[in-house]
Protein backbone atom coordinates (compact mmCIF):
# COMPACT_ATOMS: atom_id res chain seq x y z
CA UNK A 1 82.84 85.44 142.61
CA UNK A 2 79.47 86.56 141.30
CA UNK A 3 76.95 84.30 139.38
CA UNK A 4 75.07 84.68 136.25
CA UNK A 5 71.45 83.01 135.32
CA UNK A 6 72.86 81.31 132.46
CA UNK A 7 75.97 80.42 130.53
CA UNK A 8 73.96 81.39 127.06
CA UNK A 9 73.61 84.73 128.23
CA UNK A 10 78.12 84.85 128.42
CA UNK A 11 77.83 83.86 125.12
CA UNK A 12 75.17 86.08 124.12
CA UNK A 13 77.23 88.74 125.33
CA UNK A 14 80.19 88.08 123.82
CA UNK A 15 78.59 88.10 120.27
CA UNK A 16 77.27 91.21 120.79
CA UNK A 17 80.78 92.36 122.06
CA UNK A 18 82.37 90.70 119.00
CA UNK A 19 79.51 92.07 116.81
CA UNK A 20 80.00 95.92 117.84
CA UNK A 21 83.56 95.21 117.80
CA UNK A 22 83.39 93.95 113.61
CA UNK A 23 81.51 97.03 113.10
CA UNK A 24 84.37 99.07 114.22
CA UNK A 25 86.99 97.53 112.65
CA UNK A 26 84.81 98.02 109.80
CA UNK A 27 84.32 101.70 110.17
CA UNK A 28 88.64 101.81 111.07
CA UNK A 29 89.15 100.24 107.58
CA UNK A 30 86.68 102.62 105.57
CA UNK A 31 88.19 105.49 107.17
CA UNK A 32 92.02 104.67 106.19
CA UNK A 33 92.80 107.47 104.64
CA UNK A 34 90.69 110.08 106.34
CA UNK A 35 92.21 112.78 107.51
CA UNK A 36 91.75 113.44 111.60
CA UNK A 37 90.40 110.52 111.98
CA UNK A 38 91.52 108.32 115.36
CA UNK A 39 90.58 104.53 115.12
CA UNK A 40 88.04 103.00 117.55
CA UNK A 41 88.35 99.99 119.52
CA UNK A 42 85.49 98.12 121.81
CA UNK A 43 85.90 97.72 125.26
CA UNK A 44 84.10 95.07 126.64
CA UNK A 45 86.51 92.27 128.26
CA UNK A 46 87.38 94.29 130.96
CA UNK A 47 83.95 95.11 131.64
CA UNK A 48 82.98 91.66 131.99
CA UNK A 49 85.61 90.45 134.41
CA UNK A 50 84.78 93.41 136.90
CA UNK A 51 81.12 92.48 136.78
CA UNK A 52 82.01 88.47 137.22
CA UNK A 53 84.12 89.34 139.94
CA UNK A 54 81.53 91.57 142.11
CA UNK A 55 79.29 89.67 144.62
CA UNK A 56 76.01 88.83 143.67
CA UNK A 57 74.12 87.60 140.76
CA UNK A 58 74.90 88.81 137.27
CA UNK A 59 72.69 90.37 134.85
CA UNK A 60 74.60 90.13 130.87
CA UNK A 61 72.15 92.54 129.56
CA UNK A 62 73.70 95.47 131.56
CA UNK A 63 77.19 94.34 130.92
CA UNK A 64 77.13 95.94 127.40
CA UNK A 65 80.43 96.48 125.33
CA UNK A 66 81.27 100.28 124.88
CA UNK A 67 83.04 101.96 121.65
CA UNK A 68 86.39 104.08 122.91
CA UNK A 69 88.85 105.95 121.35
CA UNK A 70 92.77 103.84 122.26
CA UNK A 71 94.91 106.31 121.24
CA UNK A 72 97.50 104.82 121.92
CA UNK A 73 99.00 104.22 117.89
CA UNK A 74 101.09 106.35 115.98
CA UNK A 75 99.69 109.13 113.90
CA UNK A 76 100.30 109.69 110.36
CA UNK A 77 101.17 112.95 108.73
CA UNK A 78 97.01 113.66 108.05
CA UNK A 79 96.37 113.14 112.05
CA UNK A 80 95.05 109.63 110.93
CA UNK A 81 96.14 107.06 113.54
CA UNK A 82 94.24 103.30 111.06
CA UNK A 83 96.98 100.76 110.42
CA UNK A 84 95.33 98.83 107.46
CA UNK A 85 97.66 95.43 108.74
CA UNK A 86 96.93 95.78 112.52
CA UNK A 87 93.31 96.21 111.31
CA UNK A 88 93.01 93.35 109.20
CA UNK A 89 95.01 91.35 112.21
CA UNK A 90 92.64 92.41 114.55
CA UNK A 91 89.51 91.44 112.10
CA UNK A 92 90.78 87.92 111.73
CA UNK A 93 91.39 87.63 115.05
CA UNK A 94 87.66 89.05 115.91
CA UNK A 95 85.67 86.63 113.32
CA UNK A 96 87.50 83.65 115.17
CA UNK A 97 86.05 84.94 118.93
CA UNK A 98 82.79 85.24 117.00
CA UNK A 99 82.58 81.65 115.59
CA UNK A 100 83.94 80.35 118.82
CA UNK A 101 80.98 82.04 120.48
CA UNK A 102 78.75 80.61 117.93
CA UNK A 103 80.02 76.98 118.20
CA UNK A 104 79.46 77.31 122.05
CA UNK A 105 75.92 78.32 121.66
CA UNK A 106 75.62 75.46 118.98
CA UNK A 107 76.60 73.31 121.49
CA UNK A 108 74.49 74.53 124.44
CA UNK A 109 71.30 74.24 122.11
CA UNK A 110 72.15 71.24 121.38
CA UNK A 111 72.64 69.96 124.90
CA UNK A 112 68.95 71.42 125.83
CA UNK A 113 67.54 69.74 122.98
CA UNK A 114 69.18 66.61 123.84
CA UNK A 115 68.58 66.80 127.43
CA UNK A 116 64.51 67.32 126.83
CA UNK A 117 64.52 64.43 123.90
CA UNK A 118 63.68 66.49 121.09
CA UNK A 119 66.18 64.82 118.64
């Protein structure tokens, strides 16, 4: 199992993950009714796990989250494949990763602060 300099920068990466991955949703939502148009997803868990399980330090900063295309959801009559419900499900569950990730680094902050007596 590989190593990474610092547990801040799993977190860091995982808000930019969740970030990228809002903005898609986003973009998935505004183009509901679009016609042709295939929904994005991010992919960015996967990534992570093979690059914690290869030998050898870690560097989170080229572990970046990539947009791709699922295709794997019906398509509508138009060639449009957005399910407004499955997007909104997927948005709720993405602003609860990113808060989690944000109480974490909260909490690691405040453990360095703590830890070098600045409170």
């Amino acid at each position: 199992m590989s190593k990474t300099s610092s547990i801040v920068d799993l977190i860091e990466a995982g808000i930019r993950a969740e970030s990228l991955r809002q903005r898609a949703i986003a973009n998935n939502i505004a183009n509901l009714e679009t016609p042709g148009y295939r929904r994005i997803d991010v992919k960015f868990e996967e990534l992570l796990a093979k690059a914690l399980a290869s030998p050898g330090v870690v560097d989170m900063s080229e572990v970046e989250p990539q947009i791709h295309q699922p295709k794997q959801t019906p398509i509508k009559s138009n060639g449009n494949d957005v399910n407004l419900e499955g997007e909104v499900g997927q948005m709720v569950k993405n602003t609860l990763r990113y808060k989690a990730y944000i109480r974490l680094l909260n909490k690691k902050y405040n453990q360095i602060e703590l830890a070098i007596g600045v409170k």
